[in-house]
PDB file of N, CA and C in Angstrom:
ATOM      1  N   UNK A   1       0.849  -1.192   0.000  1.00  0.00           N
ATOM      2  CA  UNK A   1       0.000   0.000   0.000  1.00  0.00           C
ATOM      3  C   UNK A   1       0.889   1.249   0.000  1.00  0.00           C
ATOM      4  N   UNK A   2       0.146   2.391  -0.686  1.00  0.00           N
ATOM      5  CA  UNK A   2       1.344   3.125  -0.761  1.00  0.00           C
ATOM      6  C   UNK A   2       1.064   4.570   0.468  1.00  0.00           C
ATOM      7  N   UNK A   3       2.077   5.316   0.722  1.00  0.00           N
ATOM      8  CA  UNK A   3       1.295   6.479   1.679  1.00  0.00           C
ATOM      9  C   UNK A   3       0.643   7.191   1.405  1.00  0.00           C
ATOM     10  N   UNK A   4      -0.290   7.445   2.300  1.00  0.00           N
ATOM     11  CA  UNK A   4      -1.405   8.523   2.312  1.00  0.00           C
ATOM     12  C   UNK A   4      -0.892   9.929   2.109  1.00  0.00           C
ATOM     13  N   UNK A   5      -1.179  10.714   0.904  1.00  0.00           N
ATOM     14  CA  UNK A   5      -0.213  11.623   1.203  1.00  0.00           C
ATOM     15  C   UNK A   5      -1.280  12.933   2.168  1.00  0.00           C
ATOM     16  N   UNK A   6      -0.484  14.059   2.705  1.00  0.00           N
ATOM     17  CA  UNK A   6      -1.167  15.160   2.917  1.00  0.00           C
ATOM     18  C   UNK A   6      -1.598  16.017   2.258  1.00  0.00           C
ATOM     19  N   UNK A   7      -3.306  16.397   2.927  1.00  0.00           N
ATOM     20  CA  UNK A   7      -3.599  17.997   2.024  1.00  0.00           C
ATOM     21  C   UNK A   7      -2.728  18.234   2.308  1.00  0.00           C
ATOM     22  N   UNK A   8      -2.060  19.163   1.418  1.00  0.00           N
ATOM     23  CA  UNK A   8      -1.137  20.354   1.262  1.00  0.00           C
ATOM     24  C   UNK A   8      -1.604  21.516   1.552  1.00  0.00           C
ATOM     25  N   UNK A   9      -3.046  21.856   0.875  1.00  0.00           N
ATOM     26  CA  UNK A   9      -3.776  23.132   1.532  1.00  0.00           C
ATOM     27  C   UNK A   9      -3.848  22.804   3.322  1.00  0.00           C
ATOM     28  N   UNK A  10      -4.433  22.020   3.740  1.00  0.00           N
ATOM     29  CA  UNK A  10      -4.645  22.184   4.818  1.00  0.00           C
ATOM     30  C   UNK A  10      -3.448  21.866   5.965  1.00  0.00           C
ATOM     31  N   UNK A  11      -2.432  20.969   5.580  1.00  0.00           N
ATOM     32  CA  UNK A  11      -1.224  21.574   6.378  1.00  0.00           C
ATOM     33  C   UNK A  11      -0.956  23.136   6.086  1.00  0.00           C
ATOM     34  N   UNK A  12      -1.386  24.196   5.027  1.00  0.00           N
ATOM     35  CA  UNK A  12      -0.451  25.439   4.916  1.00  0.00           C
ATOM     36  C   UNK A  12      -1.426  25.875   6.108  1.00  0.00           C
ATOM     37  N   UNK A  13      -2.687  25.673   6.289  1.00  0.00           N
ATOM     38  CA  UNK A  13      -3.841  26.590   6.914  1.00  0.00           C
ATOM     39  C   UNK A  13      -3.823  25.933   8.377  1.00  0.00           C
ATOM     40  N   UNK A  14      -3.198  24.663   8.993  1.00  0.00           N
ATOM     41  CA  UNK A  14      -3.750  24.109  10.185  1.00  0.00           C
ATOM     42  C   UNK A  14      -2.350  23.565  10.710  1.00  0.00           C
ATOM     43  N   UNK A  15      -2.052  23.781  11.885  1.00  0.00           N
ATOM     44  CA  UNK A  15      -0.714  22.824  13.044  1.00  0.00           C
ATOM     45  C   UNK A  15      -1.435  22.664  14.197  1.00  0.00           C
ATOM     46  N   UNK A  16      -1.133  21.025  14.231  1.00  0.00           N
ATOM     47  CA  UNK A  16      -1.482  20.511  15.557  1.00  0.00           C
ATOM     48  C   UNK A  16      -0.462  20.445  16.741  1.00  0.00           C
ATOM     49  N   UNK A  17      -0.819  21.125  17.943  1.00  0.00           N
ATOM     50  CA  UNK A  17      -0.273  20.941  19.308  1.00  0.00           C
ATOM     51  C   UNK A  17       0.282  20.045  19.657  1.00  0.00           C
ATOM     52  N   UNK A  18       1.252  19.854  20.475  1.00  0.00           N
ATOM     53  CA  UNK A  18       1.644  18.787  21.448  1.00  0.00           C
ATOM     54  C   UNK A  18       0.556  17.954  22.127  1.00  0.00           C
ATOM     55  N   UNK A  19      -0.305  18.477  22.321  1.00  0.00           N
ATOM     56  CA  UNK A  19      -1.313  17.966  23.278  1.00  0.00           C
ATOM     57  C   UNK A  19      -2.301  16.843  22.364  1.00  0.00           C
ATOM     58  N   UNK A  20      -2.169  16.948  20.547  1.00  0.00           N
ATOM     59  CA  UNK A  20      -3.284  16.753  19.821  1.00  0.00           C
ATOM     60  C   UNK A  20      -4.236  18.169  19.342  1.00  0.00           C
ATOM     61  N   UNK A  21      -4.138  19.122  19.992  1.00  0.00           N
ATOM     62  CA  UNK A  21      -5.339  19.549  19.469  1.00  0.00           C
ATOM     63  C   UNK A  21      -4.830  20.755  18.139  1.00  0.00           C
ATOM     64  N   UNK A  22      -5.903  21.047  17.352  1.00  0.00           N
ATOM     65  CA  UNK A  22      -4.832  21.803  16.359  1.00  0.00           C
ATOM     66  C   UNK A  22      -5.651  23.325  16.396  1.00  0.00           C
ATOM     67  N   UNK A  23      -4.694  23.849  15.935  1.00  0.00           N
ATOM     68  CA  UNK A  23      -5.160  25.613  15.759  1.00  0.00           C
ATOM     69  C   UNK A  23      -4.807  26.251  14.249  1.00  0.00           C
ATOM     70  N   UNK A  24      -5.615  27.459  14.120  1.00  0.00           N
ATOM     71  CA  UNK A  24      -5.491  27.801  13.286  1.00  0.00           C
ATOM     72  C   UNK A  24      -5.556  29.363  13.445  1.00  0.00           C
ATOM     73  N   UNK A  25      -5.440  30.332  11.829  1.00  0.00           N
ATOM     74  CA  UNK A  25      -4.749  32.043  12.156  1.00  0.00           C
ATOM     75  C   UNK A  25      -6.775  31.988  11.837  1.00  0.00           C
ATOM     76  N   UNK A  26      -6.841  33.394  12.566  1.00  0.00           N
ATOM     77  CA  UNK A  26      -8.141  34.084  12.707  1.00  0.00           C
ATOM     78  C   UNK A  26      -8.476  34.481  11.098  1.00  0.00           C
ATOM     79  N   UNK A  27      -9.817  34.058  10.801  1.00  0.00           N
ATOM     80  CA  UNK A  27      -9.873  34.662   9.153  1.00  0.00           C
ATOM     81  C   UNK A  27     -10.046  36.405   9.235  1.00  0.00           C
ATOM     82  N   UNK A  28     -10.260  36.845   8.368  1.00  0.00           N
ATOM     83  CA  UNK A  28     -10.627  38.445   8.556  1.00  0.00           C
ATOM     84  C   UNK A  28      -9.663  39.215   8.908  1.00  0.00           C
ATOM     85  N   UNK A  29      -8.845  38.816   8.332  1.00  0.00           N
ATOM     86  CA  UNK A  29      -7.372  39.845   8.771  1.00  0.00           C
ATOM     87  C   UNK A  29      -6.366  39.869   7.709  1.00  0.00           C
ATOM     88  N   UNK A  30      -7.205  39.955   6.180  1.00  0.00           N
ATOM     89  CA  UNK A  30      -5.806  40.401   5.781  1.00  0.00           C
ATOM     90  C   UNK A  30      -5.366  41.495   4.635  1.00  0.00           C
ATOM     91  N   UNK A  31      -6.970  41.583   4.540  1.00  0.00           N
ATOM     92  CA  UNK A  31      -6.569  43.307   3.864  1.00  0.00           C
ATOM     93  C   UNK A  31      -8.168  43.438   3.827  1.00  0.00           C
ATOM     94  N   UNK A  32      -8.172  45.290   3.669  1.00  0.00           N
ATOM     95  CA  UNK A  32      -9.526  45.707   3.711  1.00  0.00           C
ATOM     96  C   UNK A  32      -9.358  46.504   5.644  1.00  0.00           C
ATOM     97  N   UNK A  33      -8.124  46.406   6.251  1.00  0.00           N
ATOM     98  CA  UNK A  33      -8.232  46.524   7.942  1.00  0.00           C
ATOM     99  C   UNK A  33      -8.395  48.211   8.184  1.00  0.00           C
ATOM    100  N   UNK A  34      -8.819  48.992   6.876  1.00  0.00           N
ATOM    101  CA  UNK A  34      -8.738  50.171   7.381  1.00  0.00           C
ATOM    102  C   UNK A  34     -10.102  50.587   8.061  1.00  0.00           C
ATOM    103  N   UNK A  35     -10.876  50.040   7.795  1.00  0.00           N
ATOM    104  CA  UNK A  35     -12.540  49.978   8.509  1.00  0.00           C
ATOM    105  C   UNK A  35     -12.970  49.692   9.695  1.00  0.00           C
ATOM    106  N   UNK A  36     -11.904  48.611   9.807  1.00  0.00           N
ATOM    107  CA  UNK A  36     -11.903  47.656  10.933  1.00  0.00           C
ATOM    108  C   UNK A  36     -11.630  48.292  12.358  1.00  0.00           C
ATOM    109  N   UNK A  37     -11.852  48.342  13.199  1.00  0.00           N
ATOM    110  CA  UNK A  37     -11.510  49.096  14.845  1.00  0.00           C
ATOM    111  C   UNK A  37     -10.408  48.327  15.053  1.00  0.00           C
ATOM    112  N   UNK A  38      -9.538  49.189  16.004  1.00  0.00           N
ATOM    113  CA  UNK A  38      -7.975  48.432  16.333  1.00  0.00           C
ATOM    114  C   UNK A  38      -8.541  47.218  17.712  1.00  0.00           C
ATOM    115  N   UNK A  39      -9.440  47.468  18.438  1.00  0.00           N
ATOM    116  CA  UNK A  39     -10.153  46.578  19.040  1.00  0.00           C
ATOM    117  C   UNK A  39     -10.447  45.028  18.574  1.00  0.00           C
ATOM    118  N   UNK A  40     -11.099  44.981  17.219  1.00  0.00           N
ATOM    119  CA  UNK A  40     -11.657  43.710  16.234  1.00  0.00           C
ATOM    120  C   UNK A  40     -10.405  43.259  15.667  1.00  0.00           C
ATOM    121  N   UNK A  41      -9.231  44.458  15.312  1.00  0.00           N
ATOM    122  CA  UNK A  41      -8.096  43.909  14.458  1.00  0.00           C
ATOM    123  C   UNK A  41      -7.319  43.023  15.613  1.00  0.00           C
ATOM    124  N   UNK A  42      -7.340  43.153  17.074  1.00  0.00           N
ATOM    125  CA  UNK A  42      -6.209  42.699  17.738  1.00  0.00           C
ATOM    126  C   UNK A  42      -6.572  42.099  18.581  1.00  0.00           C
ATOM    127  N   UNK A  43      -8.181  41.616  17.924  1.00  0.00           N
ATOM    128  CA  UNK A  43      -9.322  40.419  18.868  1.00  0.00           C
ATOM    129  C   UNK A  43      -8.950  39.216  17.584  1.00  0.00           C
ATOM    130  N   UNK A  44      -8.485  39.776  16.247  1.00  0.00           N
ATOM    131  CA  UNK A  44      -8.360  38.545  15.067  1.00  0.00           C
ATOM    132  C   UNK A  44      -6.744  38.592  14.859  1.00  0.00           C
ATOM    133  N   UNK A  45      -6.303  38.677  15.875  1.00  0.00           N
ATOM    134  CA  UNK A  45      -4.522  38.497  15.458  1.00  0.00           C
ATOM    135  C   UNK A  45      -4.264  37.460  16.706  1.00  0.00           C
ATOM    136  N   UNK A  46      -3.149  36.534  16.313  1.00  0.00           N
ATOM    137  CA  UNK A  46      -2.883  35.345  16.756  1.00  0.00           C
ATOM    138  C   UNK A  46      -3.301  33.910  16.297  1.00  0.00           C
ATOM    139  N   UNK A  47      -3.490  32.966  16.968  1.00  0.00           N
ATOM    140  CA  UNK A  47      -4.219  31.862  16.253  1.00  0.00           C
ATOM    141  C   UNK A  47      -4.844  31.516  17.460  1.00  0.00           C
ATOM    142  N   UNK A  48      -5.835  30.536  17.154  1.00  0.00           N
ATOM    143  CA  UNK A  48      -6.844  29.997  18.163  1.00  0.00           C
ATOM    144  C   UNK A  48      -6.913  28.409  17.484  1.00  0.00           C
ATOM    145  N   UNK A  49      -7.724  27.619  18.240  1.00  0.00           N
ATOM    146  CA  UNK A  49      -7.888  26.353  18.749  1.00  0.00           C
ATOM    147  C   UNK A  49      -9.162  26.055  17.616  1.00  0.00           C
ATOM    148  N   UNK A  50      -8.878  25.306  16.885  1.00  0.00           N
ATOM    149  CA  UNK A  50      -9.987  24.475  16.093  1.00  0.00           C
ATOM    150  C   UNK A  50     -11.222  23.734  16.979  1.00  0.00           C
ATOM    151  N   UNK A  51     -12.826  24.094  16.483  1.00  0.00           N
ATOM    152  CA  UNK A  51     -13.539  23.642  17.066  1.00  0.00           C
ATOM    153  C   UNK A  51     -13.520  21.901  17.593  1.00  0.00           C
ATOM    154  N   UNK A  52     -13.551  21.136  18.822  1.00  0.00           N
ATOM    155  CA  UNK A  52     -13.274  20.036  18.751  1.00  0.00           C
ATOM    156  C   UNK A  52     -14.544  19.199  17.849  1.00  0.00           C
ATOM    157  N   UNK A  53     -15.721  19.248  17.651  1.00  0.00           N
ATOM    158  CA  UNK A  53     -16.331  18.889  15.809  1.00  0.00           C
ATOM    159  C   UNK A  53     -15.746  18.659  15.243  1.00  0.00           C
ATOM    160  N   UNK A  54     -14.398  19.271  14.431  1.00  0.00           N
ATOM    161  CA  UNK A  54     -13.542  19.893  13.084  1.00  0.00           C
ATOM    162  C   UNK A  54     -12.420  19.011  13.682  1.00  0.00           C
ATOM    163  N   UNK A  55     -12.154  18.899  14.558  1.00  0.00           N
ATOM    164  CA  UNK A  55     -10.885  18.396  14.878  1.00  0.00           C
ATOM    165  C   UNK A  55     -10.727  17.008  13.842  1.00  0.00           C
ATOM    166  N   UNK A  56     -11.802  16.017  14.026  1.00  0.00           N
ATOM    167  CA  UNK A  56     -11.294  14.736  13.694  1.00  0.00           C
ATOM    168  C   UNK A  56     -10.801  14.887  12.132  1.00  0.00           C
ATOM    169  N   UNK A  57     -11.980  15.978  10.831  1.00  0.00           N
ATOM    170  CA  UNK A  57     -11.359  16.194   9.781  1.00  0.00           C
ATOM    171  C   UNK A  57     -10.120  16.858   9.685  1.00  0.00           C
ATOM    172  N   UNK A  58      -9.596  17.238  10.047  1.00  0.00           N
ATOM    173  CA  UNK A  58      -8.698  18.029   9.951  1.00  0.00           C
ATOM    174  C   UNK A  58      -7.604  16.960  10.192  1.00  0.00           C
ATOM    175  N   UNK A  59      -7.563  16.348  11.117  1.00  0.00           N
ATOM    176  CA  UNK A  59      -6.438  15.455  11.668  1.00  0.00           C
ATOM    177  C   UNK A  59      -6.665  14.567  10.230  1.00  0.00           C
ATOM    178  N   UNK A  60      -7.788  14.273  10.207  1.00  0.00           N
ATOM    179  CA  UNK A  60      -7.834  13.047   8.797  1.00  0.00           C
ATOM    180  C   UNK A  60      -7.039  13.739   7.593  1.00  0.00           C
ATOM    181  N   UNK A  61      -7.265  14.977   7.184  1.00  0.00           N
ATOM    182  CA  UNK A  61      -6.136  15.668   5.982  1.00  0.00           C
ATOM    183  C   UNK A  61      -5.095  15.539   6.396  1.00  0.00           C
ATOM    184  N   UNK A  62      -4.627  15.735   7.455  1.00  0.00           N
ATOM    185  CA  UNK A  62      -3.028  15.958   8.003  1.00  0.00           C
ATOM    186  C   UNK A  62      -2.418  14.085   8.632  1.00  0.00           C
ATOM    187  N   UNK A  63      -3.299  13.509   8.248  1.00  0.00           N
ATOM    188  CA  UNK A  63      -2.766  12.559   8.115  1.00  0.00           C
ATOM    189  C   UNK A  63      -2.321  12.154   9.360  1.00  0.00           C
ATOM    190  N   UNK A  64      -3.130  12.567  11.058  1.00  0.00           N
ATOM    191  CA  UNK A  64      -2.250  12.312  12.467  1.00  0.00           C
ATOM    192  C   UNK A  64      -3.741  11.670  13.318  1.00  0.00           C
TER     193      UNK A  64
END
């Protein structure tokens, strides 16, 4: 059998934790931010934690 390979899109968009769980960057942040309040811009900067729902697909693209 040969290997499963990985989305490629979804390794560029998703990394999973040490722990298992995976995160991803906030959408809505990457142009268009002149509208936006510096409040909303620096509530969508960083990354956050994939819903645990989403988790199992996600792990299934990434192949873990």
């Amino acid at each position: 059998m040969p290997k499963i390979k990985t989305n490629r899109a979804a390794a560029k968009r998703f990394r999973c934790t040490g722990k298992g769980h995976c995160k991803h960057r906030s959408a809505f942040r990457n142009h268009i931010l002149t509208k936006k309040n510096s409040k909303r811009k620096s509530q969508l900067a960083g990354s956050r934690l994939v819903h645990e729902r989403d988790e199992k697909a996600i792990k299934r693209l990434l192949n873990q």
